[in-house]
Protein backbone atom coordinates (compact mmCIF):
# COMPACT_ATOMS: atom_id res chain seq x y z
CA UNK A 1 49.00 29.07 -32.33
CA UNK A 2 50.00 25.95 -33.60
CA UNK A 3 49.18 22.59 -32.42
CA UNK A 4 50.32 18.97 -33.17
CA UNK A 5 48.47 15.77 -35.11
CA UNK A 6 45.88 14.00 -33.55
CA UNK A 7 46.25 10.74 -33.84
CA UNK A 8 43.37 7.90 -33.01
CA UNK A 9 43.76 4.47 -32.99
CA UNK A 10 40.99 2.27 -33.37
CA UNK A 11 39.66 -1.04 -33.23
CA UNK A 12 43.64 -2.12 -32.04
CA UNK A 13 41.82 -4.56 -29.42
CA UNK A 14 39.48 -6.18 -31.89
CA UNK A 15 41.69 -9.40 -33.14
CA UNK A 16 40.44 -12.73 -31.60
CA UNK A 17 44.17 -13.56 -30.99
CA UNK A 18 45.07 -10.95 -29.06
CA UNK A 19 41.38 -10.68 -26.94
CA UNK A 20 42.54 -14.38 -26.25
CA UNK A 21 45.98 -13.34 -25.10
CA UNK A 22 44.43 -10.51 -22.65
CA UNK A 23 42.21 -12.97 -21.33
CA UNK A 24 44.91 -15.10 -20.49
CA UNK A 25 46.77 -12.40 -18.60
CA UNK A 26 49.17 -11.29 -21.24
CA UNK A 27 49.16 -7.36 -21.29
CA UNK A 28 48.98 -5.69 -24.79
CA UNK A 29 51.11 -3.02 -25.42
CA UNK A 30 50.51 -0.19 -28.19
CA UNK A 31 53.67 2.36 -28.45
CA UNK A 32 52.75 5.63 -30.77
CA UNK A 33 55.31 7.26 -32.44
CA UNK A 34 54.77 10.69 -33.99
CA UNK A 35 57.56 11.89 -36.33
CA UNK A 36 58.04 15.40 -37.81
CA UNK A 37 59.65 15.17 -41.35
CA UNK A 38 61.37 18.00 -43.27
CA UNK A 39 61.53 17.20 -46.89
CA UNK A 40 64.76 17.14 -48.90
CA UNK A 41 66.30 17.46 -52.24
CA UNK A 42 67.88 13.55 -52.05
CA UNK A 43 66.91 12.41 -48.70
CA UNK A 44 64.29 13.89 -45.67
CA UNK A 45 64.84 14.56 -42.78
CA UNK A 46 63.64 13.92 -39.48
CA UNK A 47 63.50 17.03 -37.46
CA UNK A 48 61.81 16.00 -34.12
CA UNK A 49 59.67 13.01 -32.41
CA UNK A 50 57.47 12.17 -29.78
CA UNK A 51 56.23 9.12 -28.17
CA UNK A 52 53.98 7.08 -25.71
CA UNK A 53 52.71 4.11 -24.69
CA UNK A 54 49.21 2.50 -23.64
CA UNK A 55 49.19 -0.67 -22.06
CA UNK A 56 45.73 -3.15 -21.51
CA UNK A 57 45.67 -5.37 -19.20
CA UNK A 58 43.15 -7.85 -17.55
CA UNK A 59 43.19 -7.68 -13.63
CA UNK A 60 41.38 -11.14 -12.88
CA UNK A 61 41.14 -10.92 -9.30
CA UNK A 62 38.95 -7.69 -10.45
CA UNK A 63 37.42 -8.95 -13.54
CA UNK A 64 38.39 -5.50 -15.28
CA UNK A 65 40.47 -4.12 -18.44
CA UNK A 66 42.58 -1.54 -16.82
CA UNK A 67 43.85 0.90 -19.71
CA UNK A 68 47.19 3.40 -18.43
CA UNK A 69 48.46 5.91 -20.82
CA UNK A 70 52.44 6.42 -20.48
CA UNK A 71 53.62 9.83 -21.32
CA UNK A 72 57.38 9.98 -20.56
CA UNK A 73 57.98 8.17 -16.89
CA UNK A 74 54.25 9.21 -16.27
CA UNK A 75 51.76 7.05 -16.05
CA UNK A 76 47.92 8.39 -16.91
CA UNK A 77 44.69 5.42 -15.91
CA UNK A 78 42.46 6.23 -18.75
CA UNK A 79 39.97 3.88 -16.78
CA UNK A 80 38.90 0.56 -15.46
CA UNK A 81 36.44 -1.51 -18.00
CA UNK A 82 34.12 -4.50 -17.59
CA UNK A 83 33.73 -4.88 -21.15
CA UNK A 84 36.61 -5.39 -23.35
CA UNK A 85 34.54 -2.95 -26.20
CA UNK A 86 35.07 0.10 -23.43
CA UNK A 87 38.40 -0.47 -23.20
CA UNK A 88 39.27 -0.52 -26.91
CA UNK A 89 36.85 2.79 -26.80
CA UNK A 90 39.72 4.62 -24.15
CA UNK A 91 42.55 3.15 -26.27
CA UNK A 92 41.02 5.15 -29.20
CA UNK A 93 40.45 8.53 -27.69
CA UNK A 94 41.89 10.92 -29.71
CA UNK A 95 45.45 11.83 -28.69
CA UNK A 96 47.03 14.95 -29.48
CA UNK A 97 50.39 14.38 -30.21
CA UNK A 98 53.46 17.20 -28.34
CA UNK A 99 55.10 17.69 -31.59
CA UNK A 100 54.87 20.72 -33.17
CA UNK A 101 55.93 22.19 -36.63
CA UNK A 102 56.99 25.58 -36.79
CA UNK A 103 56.88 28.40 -39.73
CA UNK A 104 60.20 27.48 -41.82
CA UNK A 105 60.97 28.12 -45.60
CA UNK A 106 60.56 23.75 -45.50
CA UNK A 107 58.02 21.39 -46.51
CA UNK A 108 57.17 19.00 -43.76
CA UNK A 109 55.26 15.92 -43.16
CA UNK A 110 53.78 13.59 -39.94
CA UNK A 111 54.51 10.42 -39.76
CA UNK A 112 52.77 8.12 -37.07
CA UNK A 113 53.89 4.62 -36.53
CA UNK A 114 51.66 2.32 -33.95
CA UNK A 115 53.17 -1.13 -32.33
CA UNK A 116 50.48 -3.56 -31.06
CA UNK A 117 51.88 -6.47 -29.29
CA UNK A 118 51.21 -8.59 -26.46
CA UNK A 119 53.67 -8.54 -23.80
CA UNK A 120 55.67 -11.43 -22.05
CA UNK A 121 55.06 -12.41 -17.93
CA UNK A 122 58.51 -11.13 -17.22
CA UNK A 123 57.50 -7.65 -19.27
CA UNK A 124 53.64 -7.99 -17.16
CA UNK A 125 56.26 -8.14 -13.43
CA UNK A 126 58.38 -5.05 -14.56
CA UNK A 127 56.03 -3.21 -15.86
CA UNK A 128 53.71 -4.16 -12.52
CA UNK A 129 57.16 -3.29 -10.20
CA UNK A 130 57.14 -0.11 -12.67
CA UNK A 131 53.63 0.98 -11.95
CA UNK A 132 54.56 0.53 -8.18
CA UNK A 133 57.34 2.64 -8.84
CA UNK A 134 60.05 0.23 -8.10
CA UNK A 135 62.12 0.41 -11.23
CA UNK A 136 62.03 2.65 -14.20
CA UNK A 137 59.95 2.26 -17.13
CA UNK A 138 60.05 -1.38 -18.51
CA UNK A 139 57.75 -0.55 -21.58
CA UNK A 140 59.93 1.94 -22.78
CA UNK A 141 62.66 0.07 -23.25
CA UNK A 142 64.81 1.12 -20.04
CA UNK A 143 66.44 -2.04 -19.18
CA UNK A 144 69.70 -3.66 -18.50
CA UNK A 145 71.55 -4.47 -21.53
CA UNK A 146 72.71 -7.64 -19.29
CA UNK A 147 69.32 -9.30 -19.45
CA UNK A 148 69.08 -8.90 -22.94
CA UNK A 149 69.44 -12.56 -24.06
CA UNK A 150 66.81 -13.49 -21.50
CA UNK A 151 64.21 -11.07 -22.37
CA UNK A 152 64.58 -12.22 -26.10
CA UNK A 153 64.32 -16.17 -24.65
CA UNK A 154 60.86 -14.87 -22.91
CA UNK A 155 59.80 -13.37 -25.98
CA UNK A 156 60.27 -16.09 -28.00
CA UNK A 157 57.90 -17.99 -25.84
CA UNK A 158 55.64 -15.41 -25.88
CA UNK A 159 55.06 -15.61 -29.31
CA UNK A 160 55.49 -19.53 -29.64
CA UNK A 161 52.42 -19.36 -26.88
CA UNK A 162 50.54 -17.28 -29.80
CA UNK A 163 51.59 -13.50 -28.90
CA UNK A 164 51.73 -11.32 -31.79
CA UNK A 165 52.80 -7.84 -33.07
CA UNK A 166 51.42 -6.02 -35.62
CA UNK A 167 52.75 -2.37 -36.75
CA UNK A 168 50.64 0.20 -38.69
CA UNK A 169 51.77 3.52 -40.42
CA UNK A 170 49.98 6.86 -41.35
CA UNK A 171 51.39 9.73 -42.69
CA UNK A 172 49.98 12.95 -43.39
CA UNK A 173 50.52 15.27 -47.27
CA UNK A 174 53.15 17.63 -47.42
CA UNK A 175 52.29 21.02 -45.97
CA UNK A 176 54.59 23.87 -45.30
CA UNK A 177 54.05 26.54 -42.59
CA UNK A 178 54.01 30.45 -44.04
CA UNK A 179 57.17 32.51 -42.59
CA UNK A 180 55.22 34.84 -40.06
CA UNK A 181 52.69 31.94 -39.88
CA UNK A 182 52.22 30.34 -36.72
CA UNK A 183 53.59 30.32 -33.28
């Protein structure tokens, strides 16, 4: 039986920037997307995806990292950390990605994609209302097209405060699947 890429991301919480931005209360969030390529004569294609979400954030009033893994509309705790180092240890726990290639006549590829960034306080209240389950999920980009001009306005100040995004991409070699091979 077949399985999907593991993917592990670490050292994502070791910037001085953004441990400066957690400490200050802004949330970091890293969204994973694992692609499944097919490759082409001209052009590939992209057969299937898959993606999730972890989101850091300093609870204060605690004087913890909490670390919550968002699969879908589930949320997942992968823990509650004094120290920033074992939260950046749960964020890189190897994940194994629900995307699956299956035995074709096709060469195929994995492409991962990871978004750091540091969220803005209105994204830290809806994903908080989220987590209480009072609206659907904010970090996955489920919102009302109406309040689109002022989430971009609270972004912006976000970053002019000193948030920050940073995007990295893997891929794996080309690899093809024997007919008869597989699942």
């Amino acid at each position: 039986m077949q399985t999907g890429p593991v993917v592990v991301a670490s050292h994502m919480l070791s910037g001085r920037k953004l441990q400066e931005l957690l400490a200050s209360g802004f949330p970091a969030r890293l969204h994973f997307t694992v692609e499944l390529w097919s490759v082409g004569g001209w052009v590939n294609d992209l057969e299937r995806l898959t993606e999730w979400d972890v989101v850091v954030r300093w609870l204060a009033v605690e004087r913890v990292y909490e670390v919550i893994q968002i699969i879908g509309a589930r949320p997942f705790s992968l823990g509650r950390f004094a120290l920033l180092s074992d939260a950046a240890s749960a964020v890189a726990r190897p994940t194994r990605a629900q995307i699956v290639a299956s035995a074709a006549a096709r060469r195929m590829y994995y492409q991962a994609t990871l978004t750091v960034e540091t969220l803005s306080l209105s994204d830290l209240d809806e994903v908080e209302r989220w987590l209480r389950g009072e609206l659907r999920p904010a970090v996955r980009g489920e919102r009302n097209p109406g309040t689109v001009l002022g989430r971009g306005l609270k972004t912006l100040a976000s970053r002019l405060l000193g948030g920050e995004r940073r995007e990295y991409v893997a891929r794996t070699g080309v690899f093809q699947i024997p007919m008869g091979g597989g699942r």
